[in-house]
PDB file of N, CA and C in Angstrom:
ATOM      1  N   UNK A   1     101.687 120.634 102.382  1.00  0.00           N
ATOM      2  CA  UNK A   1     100.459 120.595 103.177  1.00  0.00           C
ATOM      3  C   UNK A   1     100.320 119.185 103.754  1.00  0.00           C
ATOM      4  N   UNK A   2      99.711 119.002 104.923  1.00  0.00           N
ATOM      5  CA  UNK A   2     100.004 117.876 105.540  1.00  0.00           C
ATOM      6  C   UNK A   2      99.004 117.554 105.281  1.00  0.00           C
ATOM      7  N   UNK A   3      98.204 115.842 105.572  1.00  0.00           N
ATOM      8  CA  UNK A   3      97.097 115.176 104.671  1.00  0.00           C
ATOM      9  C   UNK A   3      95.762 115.845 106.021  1.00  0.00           C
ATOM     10  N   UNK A   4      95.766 116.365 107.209  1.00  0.00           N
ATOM     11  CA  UNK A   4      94.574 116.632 108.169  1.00  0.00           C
ATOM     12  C   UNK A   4      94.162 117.977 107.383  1.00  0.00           C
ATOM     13  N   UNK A   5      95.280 118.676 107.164  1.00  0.00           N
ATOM     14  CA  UNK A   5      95.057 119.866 106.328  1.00  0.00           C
ATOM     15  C   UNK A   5      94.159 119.949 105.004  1.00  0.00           C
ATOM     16  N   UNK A   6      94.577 118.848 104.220  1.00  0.00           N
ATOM     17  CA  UNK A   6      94.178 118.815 103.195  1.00  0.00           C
ATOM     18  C   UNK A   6      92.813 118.223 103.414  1.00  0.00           C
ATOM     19  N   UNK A   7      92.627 117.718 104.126  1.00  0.00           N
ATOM     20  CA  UNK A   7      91.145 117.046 104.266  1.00  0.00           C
ATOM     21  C   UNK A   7      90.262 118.197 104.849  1.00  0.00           C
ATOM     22  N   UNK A   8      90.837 119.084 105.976  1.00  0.00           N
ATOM     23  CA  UNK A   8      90.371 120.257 106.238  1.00  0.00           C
ATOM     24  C   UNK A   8      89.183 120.767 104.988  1.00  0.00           C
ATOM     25  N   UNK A   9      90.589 121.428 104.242  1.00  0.00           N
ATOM     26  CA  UNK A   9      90.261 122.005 102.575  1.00  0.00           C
ATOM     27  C   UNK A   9      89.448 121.174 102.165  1.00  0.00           C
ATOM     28  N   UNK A  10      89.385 120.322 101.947  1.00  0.00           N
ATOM     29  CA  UNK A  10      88.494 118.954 101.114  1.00  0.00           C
ATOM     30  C   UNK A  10      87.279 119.382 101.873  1.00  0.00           C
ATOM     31  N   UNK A  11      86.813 119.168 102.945  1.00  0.00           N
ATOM     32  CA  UNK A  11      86.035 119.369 103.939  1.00  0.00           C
ATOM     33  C   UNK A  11      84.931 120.666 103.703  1.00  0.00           C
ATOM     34  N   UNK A  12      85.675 121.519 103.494  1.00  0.00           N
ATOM     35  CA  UNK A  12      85.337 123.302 103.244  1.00  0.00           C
ATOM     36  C   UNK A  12      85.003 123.477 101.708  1.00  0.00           C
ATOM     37  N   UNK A  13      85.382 122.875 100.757  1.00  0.00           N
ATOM     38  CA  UNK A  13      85.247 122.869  99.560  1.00  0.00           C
ATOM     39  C   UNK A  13      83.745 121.973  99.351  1.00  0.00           C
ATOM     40  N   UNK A  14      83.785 120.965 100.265  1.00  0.00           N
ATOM     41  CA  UNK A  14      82.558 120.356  99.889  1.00  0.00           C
ATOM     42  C   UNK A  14      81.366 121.170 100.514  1.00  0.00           C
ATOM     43  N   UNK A  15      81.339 121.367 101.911  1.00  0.00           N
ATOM     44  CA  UNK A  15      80.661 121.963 102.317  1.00  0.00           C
ATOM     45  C   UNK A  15      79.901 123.587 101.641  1.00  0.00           C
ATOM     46  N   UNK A  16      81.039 124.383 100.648  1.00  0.00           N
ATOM     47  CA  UNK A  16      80.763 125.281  99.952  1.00  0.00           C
ATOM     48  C   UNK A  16      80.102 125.076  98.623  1.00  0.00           C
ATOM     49  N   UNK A  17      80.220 123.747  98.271  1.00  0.00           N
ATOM     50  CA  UNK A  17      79.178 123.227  97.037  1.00  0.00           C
ATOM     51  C   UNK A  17      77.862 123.386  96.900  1.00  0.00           C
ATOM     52  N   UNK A  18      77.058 123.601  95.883  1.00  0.00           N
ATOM     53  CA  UNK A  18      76.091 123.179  95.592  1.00  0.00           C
ATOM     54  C   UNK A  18      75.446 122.654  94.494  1.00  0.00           C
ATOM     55  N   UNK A  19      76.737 121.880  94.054  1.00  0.00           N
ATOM     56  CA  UNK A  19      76.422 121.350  92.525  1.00  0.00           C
ATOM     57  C   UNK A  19      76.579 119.556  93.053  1.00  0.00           C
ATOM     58  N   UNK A  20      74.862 119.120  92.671  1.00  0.00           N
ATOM     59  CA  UNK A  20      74.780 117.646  93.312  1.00  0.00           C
ATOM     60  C   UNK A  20      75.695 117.311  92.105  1.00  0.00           C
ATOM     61  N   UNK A  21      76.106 117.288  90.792  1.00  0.00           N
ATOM     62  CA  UNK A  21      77.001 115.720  90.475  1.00  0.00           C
ATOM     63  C   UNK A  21      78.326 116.011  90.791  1.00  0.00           C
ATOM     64  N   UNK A  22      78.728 117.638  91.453  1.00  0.00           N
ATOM     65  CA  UNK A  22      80.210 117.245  91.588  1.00  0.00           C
ATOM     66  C   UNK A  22      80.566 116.071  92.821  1.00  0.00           C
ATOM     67  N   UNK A  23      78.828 116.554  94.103  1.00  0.00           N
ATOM     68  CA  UNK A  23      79.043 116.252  95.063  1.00  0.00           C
ATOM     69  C   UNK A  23      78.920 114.388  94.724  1.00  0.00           C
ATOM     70  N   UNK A  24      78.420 114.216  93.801  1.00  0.00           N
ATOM     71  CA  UNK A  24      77.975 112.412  94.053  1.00  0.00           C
ATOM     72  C   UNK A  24      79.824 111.977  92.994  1.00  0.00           C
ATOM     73  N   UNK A  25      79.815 112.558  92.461  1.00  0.00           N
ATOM     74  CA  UNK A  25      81.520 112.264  91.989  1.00  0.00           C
ATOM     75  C   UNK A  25      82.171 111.862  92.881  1.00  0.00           C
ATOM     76  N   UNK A  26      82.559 113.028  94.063  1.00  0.00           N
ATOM     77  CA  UNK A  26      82.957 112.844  95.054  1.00  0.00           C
ATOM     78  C   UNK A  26      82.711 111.625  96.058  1.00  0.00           C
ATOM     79  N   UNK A  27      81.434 111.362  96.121  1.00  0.00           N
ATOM     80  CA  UNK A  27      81.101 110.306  96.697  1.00  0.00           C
ATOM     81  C   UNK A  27      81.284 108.824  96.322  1.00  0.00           C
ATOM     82  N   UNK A  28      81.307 109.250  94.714  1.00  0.00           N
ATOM     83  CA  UNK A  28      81.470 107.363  93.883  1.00  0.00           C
ATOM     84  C   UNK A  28      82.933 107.538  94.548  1.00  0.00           C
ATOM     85  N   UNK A  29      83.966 108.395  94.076  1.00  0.00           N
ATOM     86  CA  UNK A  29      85.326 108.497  94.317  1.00  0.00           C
ATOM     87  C   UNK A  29      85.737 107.800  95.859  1.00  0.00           C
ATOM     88  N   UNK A  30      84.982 108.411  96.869  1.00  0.00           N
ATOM     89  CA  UNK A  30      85.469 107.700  97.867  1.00  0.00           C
ATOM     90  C   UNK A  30      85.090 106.528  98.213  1.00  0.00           C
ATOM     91  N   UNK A  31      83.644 106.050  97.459  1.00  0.00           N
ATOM     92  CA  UNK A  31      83.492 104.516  97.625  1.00  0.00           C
ATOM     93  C   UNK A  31      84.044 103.696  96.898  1.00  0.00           C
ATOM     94  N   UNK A  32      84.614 104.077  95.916  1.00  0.00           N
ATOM     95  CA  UNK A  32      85.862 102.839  95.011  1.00  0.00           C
ATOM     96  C   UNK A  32      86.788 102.771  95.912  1.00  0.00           C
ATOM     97  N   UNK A  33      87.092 103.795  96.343  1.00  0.00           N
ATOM     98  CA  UNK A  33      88.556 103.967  97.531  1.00  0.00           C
ATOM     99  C   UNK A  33      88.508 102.973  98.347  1.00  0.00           C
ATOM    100  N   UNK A  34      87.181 103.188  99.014  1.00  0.00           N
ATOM    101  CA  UNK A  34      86.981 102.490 100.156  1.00  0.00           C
ATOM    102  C   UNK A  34      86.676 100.597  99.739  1.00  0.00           C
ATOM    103  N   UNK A  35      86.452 100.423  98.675  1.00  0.00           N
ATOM    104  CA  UNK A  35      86.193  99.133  98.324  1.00  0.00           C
ATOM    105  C   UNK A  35      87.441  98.428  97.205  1.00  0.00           C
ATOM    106  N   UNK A  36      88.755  99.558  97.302  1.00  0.00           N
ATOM    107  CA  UNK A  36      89.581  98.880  96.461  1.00  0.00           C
ATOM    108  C   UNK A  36      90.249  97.871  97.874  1.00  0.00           C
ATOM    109  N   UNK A  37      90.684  96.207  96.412  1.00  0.00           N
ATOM    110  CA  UNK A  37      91.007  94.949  97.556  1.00  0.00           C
ATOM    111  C   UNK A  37      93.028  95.701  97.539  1.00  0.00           C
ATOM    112  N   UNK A  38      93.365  94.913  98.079  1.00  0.00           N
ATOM    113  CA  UNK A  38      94.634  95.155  98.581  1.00  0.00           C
ATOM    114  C   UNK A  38      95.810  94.209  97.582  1.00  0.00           C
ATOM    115  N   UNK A  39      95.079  93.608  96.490  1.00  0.00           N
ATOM    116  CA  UNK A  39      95.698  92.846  95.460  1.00  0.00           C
ATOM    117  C   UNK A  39      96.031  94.178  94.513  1.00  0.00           C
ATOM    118  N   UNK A  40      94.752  95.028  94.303  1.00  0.00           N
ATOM    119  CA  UNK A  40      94.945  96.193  93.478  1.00  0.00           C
ATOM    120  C   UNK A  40      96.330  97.395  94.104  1.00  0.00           C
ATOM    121  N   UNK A  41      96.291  97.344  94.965  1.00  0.00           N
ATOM    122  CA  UNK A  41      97.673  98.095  96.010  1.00  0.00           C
ATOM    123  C   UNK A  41      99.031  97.342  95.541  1.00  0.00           C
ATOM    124  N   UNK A  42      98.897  96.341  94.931  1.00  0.00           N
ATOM    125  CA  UNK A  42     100.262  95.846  94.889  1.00  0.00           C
ATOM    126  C   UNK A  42     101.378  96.359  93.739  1.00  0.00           C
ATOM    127  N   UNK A  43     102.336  95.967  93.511  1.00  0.00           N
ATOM    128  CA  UNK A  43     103.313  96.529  92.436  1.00  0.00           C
ATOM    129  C   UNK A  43     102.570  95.661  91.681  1.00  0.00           C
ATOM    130  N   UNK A  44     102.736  95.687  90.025  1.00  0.00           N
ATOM    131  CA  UNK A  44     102.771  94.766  89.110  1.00  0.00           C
ATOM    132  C   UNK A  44     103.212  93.663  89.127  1.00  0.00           C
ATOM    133  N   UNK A  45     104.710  93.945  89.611  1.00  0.00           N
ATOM    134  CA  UNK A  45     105.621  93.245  89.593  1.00  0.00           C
ATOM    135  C   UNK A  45     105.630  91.663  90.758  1.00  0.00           C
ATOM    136  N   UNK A  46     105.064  92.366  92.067  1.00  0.00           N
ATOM    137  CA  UNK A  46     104.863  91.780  93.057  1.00  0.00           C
ATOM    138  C   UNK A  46     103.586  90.772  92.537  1.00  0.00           C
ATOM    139  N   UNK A  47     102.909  91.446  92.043  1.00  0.00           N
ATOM    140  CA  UNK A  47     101.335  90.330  91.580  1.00  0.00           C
ATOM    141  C   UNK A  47     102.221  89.102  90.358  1.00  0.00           C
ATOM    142  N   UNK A  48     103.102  89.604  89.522  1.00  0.00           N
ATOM    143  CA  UNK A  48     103.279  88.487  88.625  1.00  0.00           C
ATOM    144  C   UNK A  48     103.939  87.762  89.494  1.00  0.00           C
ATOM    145  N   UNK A  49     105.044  87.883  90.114  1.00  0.00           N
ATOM    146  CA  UNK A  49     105.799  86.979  91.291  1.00  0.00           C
ATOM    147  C   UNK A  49     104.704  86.064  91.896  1.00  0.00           C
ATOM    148  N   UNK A  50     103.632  86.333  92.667  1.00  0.00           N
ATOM    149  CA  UNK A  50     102.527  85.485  93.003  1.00  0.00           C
ATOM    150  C   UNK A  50     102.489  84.756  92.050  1.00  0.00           C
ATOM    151  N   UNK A  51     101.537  85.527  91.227  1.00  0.00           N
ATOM    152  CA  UNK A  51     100.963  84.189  89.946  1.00  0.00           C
ATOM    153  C   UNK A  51     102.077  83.140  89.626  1.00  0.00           C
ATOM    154  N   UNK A  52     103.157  83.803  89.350  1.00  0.00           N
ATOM    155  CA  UNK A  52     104.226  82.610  89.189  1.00  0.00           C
ATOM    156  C   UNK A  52     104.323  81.904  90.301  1.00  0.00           C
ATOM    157  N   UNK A  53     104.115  81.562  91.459  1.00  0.00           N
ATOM    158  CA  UNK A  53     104.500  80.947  92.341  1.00  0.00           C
ATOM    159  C   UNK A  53     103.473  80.303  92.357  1.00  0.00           C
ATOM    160  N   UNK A  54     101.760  81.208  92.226  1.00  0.00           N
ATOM    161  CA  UNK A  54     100.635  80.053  92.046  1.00  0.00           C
ATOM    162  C   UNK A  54     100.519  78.541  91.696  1.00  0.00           C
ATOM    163  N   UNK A  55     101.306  78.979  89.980  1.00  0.00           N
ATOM    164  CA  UNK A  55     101.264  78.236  89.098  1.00  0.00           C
ATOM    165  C   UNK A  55     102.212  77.573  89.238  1.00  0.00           C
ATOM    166  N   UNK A  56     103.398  77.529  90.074  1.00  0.00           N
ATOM    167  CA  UNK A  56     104.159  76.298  90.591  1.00  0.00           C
ATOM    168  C   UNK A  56     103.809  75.609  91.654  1.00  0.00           C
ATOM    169  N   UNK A  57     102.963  76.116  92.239  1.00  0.00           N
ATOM    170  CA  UNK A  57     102.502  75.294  93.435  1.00  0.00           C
ATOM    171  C   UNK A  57     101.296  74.167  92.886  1.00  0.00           C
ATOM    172  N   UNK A  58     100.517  75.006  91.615  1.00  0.00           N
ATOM    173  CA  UNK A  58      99.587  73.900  91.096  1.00  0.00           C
ATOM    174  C   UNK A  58     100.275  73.103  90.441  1.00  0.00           C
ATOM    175  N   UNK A  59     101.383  72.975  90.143  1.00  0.00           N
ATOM    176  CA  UNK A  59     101.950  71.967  89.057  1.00  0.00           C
ATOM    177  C   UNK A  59     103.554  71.166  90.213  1.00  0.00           C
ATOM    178  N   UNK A  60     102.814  71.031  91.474  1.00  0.00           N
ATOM    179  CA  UNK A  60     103.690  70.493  92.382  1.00  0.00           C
ATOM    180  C   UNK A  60     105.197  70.590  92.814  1.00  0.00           C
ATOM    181  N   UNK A  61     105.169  71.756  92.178  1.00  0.00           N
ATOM    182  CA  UNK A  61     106.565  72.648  92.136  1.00  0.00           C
ATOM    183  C   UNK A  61     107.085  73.317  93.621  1.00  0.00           C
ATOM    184  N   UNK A  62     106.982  72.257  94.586  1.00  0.00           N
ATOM    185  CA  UNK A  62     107.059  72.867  96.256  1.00  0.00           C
ATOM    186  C   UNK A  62     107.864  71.853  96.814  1.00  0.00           C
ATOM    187  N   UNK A  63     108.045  72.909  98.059  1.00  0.00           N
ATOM    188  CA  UNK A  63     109.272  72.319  99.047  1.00  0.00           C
ATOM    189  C   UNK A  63     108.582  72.638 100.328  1.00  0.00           C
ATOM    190  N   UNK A  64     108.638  71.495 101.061  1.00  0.00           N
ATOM    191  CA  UNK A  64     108.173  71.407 102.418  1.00  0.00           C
ATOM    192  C   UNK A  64     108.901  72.712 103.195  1.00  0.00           C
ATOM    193  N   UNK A  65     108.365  73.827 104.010  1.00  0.00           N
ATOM    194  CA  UNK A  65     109.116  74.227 105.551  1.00  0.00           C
ATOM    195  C   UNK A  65     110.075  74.275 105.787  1.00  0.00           C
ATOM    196  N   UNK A  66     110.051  72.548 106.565  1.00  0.00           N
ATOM    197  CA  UNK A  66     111.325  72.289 107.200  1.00  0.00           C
ATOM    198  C   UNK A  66     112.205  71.851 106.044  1.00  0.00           C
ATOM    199  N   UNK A  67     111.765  71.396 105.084  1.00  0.00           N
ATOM    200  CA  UNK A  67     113.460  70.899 103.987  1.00  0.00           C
ATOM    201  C   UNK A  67     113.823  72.336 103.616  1.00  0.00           C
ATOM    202  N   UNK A  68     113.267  73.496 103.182  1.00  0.00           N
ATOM    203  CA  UNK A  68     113.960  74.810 103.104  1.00  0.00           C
ATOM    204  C   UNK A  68     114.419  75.387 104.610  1.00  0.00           C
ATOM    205  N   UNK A  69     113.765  75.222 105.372  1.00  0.00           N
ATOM    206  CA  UNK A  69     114.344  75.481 107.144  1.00  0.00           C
ATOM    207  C   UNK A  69     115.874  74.241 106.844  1.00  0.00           C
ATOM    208  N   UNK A  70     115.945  73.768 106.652  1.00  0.00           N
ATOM    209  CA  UNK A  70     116.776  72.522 107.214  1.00  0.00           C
ATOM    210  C   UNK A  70     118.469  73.365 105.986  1.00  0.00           C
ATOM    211  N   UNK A  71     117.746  73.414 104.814  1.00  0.00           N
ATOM    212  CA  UNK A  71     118.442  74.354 103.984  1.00  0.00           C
ATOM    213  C   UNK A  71     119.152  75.335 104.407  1.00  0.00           C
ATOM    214  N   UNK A  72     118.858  76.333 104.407  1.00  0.00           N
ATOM    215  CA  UNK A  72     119.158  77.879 104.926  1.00  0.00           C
ATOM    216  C   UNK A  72     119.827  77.890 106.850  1.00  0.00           C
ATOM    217  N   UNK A  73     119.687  77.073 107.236  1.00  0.00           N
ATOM    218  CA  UNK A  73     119.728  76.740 108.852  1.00  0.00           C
ATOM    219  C   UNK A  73     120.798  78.039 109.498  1.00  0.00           C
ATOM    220  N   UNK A  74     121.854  77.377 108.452  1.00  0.00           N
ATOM    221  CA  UNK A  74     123.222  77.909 108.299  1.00  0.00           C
ATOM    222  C   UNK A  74     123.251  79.366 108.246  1.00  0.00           C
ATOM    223  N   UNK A  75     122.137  79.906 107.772  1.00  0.00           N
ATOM    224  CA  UNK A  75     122.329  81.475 107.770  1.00  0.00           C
ATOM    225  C   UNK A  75     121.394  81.995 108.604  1.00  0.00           C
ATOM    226  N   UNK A  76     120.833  81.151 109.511  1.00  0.00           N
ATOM    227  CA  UNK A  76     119.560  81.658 110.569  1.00  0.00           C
ATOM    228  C   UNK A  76     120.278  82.299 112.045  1.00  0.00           C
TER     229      UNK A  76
END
């Protein structure tokens, strides 16, 4: 089923309700949706990679741009 479809159904199912807490369920449900940040979207894996890089950047663990540009040149 393709996702216009399914929202269709979603659509028709709500509209055939008349039970208010399934309908406010429904509603918390799509406002977490709508208010999850894009840190929460990430792999695990991808978020610890950040933090590790955080925490080398606070402890002056960096390389200018151009000295990694100047680096790699060779494979650009």
């Amino acid at each position: 089923m393709d996702v216009q479809a399914k929202k269709l159904e979603l659509v028709q199912m709500i509209l055939n309700t008349d039970r208010p807490n399934l309908l406010e369920k429904v509603s918390q449900i799509l406002k977490q949706e709508n208010e999850a940040d894009w840190w929460d979207e990430l792999p695990f894996s991808v978020q610890e990679s950040v933090k590790k890089g955080m925490e080398q950047a606070k402890r002056g663990e960096t390389r200018a741009h151009s000295e990694v540009m100047k680096k790699y040149q060779k494979w650009l």
